[in-house]
C-alpha atoms as a PDB file:
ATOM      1  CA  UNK A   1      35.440  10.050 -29.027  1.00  0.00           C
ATOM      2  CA  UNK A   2      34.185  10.775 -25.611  1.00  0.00           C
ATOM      3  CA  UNK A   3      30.941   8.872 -24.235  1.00  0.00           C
ATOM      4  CA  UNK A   4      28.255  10.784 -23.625  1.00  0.00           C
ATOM      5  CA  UNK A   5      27.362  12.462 -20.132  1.00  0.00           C
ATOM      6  CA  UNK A   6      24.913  10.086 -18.753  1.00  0.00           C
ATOM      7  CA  UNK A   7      21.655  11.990 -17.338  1.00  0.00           C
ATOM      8  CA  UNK A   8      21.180  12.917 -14.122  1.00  0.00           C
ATOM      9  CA  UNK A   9      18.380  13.379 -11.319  1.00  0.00           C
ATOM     10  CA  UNK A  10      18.417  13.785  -7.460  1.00  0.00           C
ATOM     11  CA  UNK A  11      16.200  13.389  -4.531  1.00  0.00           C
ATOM     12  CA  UNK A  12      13.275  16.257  -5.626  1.00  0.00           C
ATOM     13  CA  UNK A  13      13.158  13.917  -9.511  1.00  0.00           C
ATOM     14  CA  UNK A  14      12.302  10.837  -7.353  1.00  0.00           C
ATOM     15  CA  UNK A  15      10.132  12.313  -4.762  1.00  0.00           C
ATOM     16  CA  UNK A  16       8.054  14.158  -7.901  1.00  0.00           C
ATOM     17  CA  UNK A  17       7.436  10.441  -9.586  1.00  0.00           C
ATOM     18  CA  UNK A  18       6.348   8.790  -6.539  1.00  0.00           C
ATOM     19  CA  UNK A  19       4.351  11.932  -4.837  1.00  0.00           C
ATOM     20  CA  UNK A  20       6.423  11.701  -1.704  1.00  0.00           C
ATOM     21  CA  UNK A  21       8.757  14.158   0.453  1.00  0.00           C
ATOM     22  CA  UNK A  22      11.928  14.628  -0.530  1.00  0.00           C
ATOM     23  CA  UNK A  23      12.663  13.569   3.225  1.00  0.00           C
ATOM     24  CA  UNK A  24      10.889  10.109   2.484  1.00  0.00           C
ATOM     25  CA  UNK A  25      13.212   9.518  -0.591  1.00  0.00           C
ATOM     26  CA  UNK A  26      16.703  10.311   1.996  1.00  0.00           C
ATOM     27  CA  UNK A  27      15.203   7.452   3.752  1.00  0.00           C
ATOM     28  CA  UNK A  28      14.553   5.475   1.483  1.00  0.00           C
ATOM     29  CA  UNK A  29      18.286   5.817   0.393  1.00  0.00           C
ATOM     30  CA  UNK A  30      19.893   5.851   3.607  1.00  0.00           C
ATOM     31  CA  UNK A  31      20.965   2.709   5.392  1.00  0.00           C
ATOM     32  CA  UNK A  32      18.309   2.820   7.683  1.00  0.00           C
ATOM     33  CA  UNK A  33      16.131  -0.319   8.209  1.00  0.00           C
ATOM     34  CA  UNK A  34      13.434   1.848   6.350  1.00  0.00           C
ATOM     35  CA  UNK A  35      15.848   1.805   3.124  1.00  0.00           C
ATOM     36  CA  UNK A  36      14.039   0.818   0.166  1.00  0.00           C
ATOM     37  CA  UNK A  37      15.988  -2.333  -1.942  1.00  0.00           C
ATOM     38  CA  UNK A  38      17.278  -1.532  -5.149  1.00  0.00           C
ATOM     39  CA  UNK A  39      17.359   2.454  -4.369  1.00  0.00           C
ATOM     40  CA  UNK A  40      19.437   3.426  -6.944  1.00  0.00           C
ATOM     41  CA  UNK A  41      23.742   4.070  -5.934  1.00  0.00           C
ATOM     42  CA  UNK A  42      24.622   7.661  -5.933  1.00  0.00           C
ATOM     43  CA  UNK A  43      27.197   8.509  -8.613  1.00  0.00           C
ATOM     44  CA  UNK A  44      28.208  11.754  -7.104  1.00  0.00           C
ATOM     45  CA  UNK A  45      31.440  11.193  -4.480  1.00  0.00           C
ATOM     46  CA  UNK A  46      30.680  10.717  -0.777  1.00  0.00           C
ATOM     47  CA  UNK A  47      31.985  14.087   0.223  1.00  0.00           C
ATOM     48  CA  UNK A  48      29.253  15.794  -2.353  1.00  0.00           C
ATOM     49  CA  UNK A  49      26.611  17.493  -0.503  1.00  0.00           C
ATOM     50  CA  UNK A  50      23.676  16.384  -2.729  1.00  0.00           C
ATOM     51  CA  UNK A  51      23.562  12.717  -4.014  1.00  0.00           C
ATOM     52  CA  UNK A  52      22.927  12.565  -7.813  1.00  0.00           C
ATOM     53  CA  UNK A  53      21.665   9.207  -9.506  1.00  0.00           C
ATOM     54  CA  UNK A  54      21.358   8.058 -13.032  1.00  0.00           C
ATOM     55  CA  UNK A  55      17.798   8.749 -14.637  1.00  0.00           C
ATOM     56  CA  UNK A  56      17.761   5.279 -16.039  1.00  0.00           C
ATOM     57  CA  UNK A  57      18.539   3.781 -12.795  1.00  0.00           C
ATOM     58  CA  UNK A  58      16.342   6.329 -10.915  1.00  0.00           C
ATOM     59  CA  UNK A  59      13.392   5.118 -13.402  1.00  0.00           C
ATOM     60  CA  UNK A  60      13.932   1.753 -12.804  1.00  0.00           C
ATOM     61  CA  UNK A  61      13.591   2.335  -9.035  1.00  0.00           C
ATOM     62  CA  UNK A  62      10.232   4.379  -9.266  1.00  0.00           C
ATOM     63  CA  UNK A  63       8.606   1.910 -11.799  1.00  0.00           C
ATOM     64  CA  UNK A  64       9.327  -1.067  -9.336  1.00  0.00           C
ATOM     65  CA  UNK A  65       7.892   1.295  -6.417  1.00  0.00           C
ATOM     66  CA  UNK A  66       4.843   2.098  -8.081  1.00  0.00           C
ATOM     67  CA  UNK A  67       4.390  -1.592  -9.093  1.00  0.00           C
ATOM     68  CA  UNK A  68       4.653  -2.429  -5.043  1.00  0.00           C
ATOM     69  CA  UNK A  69       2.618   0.246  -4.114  1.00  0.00           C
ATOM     70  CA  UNK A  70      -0.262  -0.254  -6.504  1.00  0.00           C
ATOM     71  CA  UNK A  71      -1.855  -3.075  -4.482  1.00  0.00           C
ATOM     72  CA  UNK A  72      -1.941  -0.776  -1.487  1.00  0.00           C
ATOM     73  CA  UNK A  73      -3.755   1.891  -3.044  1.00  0.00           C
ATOM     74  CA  UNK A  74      -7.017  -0.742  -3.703  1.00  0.00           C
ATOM     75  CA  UNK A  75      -6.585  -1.608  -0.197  1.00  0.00           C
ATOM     76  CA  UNK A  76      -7.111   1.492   0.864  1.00  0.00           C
ATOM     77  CA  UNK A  77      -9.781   2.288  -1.067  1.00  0.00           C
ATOM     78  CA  UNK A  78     -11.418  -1.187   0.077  1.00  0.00           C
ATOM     79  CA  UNK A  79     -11.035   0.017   3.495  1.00  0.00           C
ATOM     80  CA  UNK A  80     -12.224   3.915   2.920  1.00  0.00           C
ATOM     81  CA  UNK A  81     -15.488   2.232   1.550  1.00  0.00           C
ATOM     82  CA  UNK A  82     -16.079  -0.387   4.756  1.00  0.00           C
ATOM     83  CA  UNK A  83     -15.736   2.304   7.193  1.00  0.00           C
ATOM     84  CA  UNK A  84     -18.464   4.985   4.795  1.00  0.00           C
ATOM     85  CA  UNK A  85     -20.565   1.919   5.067  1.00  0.00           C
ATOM     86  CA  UNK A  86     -20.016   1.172   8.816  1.00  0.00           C
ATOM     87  CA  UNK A  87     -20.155   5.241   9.621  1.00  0.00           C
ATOM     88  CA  UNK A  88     -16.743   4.667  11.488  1.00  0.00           C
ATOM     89  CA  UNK A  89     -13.141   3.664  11.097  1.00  0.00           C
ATOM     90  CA  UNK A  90     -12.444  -0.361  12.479  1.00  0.00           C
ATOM     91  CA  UNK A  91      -9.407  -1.846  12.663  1.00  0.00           C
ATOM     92  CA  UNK A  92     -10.104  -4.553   9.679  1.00  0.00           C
ATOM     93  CA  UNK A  93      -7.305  -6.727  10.934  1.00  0.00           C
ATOM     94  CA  UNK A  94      -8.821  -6.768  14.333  1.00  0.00           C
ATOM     95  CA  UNK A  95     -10.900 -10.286  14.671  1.00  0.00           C
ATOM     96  CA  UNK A  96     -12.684  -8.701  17.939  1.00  0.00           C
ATOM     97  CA  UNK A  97     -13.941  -5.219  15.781  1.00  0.00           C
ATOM     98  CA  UNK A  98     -14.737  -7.307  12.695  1.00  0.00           C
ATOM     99  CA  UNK A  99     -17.196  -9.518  14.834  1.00  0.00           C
ATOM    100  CA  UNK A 100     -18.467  -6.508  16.900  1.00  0.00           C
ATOM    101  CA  UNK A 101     -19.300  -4.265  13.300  1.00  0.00           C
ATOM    102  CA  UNK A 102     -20.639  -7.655  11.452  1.00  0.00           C
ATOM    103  CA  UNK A 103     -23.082  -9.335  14.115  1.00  0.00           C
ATOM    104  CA  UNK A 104     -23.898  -6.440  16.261  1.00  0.00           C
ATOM    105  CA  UNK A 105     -23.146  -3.127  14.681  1.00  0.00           C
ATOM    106  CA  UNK A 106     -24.547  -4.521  11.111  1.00  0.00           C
ATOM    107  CA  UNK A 107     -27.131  -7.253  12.690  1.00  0.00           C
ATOM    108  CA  UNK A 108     -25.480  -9.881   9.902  1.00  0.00           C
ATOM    109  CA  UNK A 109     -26.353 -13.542  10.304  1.00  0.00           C
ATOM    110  CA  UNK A 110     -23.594 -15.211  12.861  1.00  0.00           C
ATOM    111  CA  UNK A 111     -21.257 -17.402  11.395  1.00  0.00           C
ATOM    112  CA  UNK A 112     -20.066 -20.398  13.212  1.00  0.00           C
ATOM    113  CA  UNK A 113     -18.072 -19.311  15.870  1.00  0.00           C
ATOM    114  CA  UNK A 114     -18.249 -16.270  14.777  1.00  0.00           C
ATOM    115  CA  UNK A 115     -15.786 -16.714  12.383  1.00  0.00           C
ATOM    116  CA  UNK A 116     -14.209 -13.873  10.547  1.00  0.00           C
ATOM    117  CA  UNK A 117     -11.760 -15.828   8.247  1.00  0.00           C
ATOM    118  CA  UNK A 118     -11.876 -15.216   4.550  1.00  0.00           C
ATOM    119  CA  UNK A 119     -14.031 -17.929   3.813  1.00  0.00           C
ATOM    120  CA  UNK A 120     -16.845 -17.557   6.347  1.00  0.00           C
ATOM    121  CA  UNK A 121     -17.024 -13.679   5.406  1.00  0.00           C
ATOM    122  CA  UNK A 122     -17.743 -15.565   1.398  1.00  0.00           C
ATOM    123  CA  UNK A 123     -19.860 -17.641   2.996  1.00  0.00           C
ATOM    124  CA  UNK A 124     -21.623 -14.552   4.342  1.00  0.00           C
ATOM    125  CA  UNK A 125     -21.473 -12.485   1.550  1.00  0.00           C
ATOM    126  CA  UNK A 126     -23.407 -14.814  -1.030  1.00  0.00           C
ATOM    127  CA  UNK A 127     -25.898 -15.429   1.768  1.00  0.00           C
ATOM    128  CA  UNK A 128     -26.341 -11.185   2.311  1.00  0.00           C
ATOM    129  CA  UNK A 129     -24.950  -9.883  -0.180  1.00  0.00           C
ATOM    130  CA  UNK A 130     -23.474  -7.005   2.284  1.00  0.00           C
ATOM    131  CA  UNK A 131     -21.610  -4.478   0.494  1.00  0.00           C
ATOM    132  CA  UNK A 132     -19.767  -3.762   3.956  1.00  0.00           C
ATOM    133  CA  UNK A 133     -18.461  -7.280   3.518  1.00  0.00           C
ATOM    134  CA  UNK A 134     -17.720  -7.203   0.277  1.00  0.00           C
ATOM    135  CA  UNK A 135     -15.418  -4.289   1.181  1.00  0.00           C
ATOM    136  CA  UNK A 136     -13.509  -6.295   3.464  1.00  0.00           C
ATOM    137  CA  UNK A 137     -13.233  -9.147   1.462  1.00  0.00           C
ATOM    138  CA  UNK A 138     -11.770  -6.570  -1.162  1.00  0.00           C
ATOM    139  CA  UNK A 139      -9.184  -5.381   1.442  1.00  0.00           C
ATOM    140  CA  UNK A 140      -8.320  -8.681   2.008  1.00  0.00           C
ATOM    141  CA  UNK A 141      -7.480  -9.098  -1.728  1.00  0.00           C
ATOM    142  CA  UNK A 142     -10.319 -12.085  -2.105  1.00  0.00           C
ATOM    143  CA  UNK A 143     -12.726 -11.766  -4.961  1.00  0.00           C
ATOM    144  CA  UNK A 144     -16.026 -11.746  -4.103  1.00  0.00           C
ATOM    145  CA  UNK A 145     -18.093 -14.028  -6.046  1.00  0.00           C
END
């Protein structure tokens, strides 16, 4: 008895599932330093001018994607809402911005030495209540208590 075909998908399946280009999925499969790990093997020979991949493995590959990318997606939205409630865009990694939005753009209490770490921006969250911090701490993936 023969086995069964297995099913197949290429680049524009994968690229569909994970709302991307069809040129971000050849990079993720190509050796490039930008290739994603576990990007599933292609099944079609070398010389084939379009790689084909197993749905099953393809799946796998997505699900795992999506499960990275999730966490990004709340960041982003975190950092959307800081810069509505600023009225610009800051660079939120940027000690020297944070300070400059927080104690002079906002008028917030100082903290001391101006300190932007996670815990000072707590700190000045429970003493504020700022929902601009509170976006920020959100970015930063701290819970805001």
């Amino acid at each position: 008895m023969a086995a069964s075909m297995p099913e197949l998908v290429d680049y524009a399946y994968i690229a569909e599932k994970l709302n991307v280009s069809q040129q971000t999925v050849r990079v993720y499969a190509t050796g490039t330093k930008q290739r994603k790990a576990g990007f599933p093997e292609s099944v079609a020979p070398k010389t084939a001018r379009s790689p084909l991949f197993r749905k099953k493995d393809a799946d796998a590959f997505i699900q795992r994607r999506l499960t990275e990318t999730a966490g990004d997606t709340a960041q982003e939205e975190a950092a959307h809402s800081a810069f509505a409630e600023l009225g610009r865009e800051i660079n939120l990694r940027s000690r020297e911005q944070l300070q400059q939005a927080l104690f002079e753009d906002l008028s917030l209490p100082r903290t001391e030495k101006d300190s932007v770490s996670t815990p000072a921006l707590k700190k000045l969250y429970a003493d504020t209540g700022s929902t601009f911090v509170a976006h920020v701490l959100a970015y930063r993936g701290a819970a805001v208590e």
